[in-house]
C-alpha atoms as a PDB file:
ATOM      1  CA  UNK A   1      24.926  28.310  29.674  1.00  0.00           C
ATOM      2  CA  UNK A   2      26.681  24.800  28.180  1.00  0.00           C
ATOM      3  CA  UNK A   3      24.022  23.154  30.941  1.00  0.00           C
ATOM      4  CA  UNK A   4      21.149  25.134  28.947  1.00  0.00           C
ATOM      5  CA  UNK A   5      22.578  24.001  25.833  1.00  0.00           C
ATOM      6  CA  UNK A   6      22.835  20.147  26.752  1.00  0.00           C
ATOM      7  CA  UNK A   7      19.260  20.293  27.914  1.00  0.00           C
ATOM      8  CA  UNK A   8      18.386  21.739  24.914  1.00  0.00           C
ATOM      9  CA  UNK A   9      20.110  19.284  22.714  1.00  0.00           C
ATOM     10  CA  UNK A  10      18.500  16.436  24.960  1.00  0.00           C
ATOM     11  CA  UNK A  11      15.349  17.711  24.381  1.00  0.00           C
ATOM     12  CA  UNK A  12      15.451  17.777  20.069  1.00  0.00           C
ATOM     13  CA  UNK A  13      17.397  14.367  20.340  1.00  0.00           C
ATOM     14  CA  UNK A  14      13.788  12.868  21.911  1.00  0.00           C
ATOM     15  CA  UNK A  15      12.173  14.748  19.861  1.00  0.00           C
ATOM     16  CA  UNK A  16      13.122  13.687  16.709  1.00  0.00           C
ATOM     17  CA  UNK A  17      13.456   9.992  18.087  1.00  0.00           C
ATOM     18  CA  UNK A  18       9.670  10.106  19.051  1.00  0.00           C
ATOM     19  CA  UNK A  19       9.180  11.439  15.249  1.00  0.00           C
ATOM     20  CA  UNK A  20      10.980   8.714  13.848  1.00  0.00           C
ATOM     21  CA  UNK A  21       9.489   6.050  15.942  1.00  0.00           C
ATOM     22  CA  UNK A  22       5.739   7.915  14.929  1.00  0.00           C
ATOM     23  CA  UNK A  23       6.179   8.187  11.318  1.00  0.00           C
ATOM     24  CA  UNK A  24       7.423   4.599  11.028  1.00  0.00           C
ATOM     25  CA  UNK A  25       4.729   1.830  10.328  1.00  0.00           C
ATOM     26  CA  UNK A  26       4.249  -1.751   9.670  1.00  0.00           C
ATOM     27  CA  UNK A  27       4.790  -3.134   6.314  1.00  0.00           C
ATOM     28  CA  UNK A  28       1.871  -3.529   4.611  1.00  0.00           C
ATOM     29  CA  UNK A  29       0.826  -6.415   2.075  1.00  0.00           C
ATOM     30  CA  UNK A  30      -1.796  -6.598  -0.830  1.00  0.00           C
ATOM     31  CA  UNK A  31      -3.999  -9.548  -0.885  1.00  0.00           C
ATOM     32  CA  UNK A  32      -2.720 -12.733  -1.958  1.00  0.00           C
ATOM     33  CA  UNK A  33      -3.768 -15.923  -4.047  1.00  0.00           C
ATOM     34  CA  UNK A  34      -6.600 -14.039  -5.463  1.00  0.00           C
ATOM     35  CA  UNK A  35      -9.223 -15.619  -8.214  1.00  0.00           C
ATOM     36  CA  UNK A  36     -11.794 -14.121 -10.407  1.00  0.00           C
ATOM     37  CA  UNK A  37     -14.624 -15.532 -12.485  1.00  0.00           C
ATOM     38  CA  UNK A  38     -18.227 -14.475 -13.928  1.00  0.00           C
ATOM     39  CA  UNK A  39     -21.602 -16.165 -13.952  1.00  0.00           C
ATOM     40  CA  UNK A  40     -24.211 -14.865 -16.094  1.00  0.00           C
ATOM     41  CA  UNK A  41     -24.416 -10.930 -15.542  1.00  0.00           C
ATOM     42  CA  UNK A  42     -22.320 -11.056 -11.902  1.00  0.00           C
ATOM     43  CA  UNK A  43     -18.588 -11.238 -11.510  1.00  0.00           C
ATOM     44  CA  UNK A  44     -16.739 -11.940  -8.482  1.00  0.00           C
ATOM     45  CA  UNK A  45     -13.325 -11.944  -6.825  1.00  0.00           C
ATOM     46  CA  UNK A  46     -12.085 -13.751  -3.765  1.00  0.00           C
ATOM     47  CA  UNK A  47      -8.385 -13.786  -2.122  1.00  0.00           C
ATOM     48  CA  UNK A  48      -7.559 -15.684   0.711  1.00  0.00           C
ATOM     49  CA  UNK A  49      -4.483 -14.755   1.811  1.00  0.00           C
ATOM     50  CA  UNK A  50      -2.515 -11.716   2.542  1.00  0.00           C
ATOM     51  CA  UNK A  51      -3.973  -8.395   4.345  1.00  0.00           C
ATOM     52  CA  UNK A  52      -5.838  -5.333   2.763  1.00  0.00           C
ATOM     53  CA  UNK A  53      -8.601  -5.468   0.767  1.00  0.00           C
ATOM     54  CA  UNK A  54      -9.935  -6.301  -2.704  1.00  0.00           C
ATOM     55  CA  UNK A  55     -12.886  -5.353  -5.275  1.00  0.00           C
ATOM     56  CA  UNK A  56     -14.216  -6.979  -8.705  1.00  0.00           C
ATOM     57  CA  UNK A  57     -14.174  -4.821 -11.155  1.00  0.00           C
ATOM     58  CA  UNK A  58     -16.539  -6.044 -14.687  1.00  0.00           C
ATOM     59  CA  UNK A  59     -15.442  -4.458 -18.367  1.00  0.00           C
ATOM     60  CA  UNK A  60     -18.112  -5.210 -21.401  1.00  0.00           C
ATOM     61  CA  UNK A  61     -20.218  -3.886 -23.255  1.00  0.00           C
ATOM     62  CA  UNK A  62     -23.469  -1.787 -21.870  1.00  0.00           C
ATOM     63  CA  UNK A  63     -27.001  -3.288 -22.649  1.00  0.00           C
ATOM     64  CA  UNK A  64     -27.435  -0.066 -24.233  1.00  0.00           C
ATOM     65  CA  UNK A  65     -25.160   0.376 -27.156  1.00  0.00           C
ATOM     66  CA  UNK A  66     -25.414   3.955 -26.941  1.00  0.00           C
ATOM     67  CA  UNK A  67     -23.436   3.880 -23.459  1.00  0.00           C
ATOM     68  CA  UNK A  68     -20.440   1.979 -25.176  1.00  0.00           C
ATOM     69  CA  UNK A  69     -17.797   0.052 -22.864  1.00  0.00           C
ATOM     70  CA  UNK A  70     -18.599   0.439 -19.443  1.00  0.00           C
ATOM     71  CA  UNK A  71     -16.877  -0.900 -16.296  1.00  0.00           C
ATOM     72  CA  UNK A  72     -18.226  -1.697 -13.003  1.00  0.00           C
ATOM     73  CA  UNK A  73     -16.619  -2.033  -9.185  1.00  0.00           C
ATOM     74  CA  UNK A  74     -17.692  -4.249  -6.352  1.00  0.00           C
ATOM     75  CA  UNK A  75     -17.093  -3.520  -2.996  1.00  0.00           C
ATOM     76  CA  UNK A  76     -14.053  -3.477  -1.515  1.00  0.00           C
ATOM     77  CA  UNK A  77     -14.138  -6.571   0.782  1.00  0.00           C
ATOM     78  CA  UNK A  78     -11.269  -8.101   2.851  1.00  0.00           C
ATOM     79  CA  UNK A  79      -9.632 -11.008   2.829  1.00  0.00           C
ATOM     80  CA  UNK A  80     -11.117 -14.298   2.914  1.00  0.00           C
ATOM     81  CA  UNK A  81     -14.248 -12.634   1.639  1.00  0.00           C
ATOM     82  CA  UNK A  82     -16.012 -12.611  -1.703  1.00  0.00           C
ATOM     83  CA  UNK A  83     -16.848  -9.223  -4.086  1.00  0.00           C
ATOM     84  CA  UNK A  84     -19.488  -9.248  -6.107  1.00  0.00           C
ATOM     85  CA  UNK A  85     -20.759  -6.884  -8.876  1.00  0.00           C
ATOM     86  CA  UNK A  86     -24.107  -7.311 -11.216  1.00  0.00           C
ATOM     87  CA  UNK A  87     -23.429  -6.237 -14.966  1.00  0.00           C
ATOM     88  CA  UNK A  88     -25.878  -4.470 -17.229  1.00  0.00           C
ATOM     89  CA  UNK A  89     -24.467  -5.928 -20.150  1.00  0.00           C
ATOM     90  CA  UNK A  90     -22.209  -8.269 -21.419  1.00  0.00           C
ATOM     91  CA  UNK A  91     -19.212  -9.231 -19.888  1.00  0.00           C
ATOM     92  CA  UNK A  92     -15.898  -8.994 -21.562  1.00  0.00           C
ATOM     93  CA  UNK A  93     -13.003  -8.705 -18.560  1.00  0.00           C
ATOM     94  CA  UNK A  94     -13.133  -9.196 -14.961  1.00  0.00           C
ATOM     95  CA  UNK A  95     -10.097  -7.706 -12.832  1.00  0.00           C
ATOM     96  CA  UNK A  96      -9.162  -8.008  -9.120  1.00  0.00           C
ATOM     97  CA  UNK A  97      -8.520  -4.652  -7.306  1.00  0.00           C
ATOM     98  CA  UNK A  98      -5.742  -4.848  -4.296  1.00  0.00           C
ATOM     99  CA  UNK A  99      -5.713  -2.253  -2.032  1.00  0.00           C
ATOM    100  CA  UNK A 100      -3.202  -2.151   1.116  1.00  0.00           C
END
């Protein structure tokens, strides 16, 4: 009986060890030293350090007034790389998006 119960209590001690060691991962790090600028109707982003990725994302106003503000994403890119987004209007903000 004790030999059953030291078996058993060897057997949830890996266990739960192998959990741990599973459910455990690598820090992870936005993108780093990141820019952002516009030219004409296109806005861009560009980081070139850190890991992840990162997107442009335009705010302005809509060629069509009726539409109001609008806002507009790039696609996510990673590091090292360049997003890019065409407006349909004017531009009034360009933001950088991190993602881990």
């Amino acid at each position: 009986m004790a030999r059953n119960r030291l078996v058993a209590a060897s057997a949830t001690a890996m266990l739960t060890a192998s959990l741990l060691m599973v459910s455990t991962s690598p820090a992870q790090a936005a993108p780093t030293n990141c820019s952002r600028w516009q030219s004409g109707y296109w806005a861009y982003s560009k980081c070139t350090s850190g890991t992840g990725t990162h997107s442009v994302t335009a705010y302005g106003q809509h060629v069509n007034p009726w539409n109001g503000p609008w806002a507009v994403e790039g696609p996510r890119v990673g590091v090292g790389e360049t997003s890019a987004v065409n407006f349909p209007g004017t531009i009034q903000q360009v933001y950088v998006n991190l993602y881990d």
